[in-house]
Protein backbone atom coordinates (compact mmCIF):
# COMPACT_ATOMS: atom_id res chain seq x y z
CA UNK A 1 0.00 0.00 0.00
CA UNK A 2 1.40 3.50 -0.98
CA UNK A 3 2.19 5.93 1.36
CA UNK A 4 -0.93 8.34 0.16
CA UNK A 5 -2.89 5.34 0.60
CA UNK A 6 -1.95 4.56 4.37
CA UNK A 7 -2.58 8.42 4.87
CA UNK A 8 -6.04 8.14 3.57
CA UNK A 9 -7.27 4.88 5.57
CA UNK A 10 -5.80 7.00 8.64
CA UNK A 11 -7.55 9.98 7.70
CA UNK A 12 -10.74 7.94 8.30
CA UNK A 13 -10.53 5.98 11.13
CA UNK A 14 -9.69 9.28 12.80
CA UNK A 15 -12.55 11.32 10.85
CA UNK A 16 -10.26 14.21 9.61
CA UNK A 17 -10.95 15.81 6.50
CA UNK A 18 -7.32 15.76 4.73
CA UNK A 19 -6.00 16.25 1.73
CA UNK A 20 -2.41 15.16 -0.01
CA UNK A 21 -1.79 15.75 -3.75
CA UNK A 22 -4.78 14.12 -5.40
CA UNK A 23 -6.46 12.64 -2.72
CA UNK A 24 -9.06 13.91 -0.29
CA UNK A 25 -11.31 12.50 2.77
CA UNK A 26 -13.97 14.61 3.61
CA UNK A 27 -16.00 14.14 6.71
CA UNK A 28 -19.32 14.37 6.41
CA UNK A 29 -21.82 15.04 9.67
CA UNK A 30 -25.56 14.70 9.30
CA UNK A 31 -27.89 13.92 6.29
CA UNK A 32 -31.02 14.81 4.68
CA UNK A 33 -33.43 12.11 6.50
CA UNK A 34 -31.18 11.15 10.17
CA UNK A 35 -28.91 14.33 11.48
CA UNK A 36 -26.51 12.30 13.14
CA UNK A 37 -25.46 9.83 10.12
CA UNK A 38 -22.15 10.34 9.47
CA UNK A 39 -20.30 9.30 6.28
CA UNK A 40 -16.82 10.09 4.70
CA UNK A 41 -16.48 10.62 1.17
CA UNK A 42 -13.13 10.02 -1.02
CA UNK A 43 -12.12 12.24 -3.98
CA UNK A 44 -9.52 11.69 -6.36
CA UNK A 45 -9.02 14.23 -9.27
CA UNK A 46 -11.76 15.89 -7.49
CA UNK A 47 -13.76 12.76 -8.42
CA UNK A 48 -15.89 11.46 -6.01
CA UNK A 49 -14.62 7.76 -5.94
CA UNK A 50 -16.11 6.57 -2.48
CA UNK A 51 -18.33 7.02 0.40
CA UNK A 52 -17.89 5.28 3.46
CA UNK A 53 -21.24 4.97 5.89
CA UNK A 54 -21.27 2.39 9.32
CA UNK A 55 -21.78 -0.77 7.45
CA UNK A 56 -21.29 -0.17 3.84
CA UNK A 57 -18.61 1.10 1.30
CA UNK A 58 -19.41 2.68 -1.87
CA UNK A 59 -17.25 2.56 -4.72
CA UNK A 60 -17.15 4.27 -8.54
CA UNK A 61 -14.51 4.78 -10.24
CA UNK A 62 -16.29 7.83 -12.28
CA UNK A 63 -15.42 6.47 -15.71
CA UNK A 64 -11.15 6.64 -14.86
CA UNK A 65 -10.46 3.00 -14.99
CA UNK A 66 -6.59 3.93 -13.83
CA UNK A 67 -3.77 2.58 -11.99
CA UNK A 68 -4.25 5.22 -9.51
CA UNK A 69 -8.26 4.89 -9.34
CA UNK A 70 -8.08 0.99 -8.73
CA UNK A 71 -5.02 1.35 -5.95
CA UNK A 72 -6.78 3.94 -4.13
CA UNK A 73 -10.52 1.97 -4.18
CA UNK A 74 -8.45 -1.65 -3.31
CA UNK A 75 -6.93 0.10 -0.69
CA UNK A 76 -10.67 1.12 0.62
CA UNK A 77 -11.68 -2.08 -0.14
CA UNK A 78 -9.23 -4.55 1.36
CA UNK A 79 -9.00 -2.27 4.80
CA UNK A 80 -13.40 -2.09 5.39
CA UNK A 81 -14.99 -4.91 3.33
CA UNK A 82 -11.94 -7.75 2.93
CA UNK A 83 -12.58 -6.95 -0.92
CA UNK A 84 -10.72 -5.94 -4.23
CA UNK A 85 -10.87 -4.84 -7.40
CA UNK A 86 -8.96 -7.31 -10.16
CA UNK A 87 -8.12 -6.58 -13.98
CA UNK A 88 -8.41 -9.03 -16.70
CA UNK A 89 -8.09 -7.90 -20.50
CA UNK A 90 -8.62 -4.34 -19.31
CA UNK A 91 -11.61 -5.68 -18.02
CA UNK A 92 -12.13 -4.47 -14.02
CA UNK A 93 -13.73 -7.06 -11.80
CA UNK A 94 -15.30 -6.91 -8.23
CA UNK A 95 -14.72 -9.66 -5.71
CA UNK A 96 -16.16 -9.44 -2.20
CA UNK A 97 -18.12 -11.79 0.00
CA UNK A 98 -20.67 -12.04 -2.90
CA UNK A 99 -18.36 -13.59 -5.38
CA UNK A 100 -16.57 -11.83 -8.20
CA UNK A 101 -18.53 -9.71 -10.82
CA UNK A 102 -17.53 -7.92 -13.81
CA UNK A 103 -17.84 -3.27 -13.19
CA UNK A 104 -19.00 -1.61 -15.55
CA UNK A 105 -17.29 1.63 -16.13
CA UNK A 106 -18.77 4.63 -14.12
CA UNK A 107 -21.19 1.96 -12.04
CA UNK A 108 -22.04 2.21 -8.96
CA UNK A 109 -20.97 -0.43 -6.45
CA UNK A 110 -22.29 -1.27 -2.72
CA UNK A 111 -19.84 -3.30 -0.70
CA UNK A 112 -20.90 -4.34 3.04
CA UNK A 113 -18.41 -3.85 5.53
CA UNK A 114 -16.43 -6.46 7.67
């Protein structure tokens, strides 16, 4: 795991908003329908690439299938869910405790956490 990376998972198990080059955690307090929900989105590019929330994890990677978009969402996804993203003939794929499925670019994906 990059350096960046570690920063990031750190960032929100302590619930800091932070930011480091091209990577941001942003701590969000309160929602629309409960005021004391509390989730923390991840941004890279400015992309919103993740939001974490108590027992699930989020994941897009906003139509940038890249190096950098897959190491920063496995890194999400093998420290909360025990998941990962592969790559097979540019082809991403999705394994978690579901089984492995095939994303679609700019998809949406829901990911329960361990």
């Amino acid at each position: 795991m990059r350096t960046i990376e570690k920063q990031m998972i750190c960032a929100v198990y302590t619930r800091k908003d932070w930011r480091n080059s091209n990577t941001e955690v942003q701590v969000v307090h309160g929602g629309y329908t409960v005021p004391d929900i509390e989730r923390i989105n991840v941004r890279l590019h400015g992309n919103h690439i993740a939001t974490i929330e108590k027992d699930t994890l989020t994941i897009c990677d906003t139509g940038w299938q890249t190096t950098t978009t897959k190491s920063r969402l496995n890194a999400l996804l093998r420290e909360f869910c025990g998941a990962g993203i592969s790559q097979n003939k540019f082809k991403w794929y999705l394994t978690d405790n579901e089984g492995t499925k095939e994303m679609i670019m700019a998809e949406t994906y829901v990911v329960k956490r361990k």
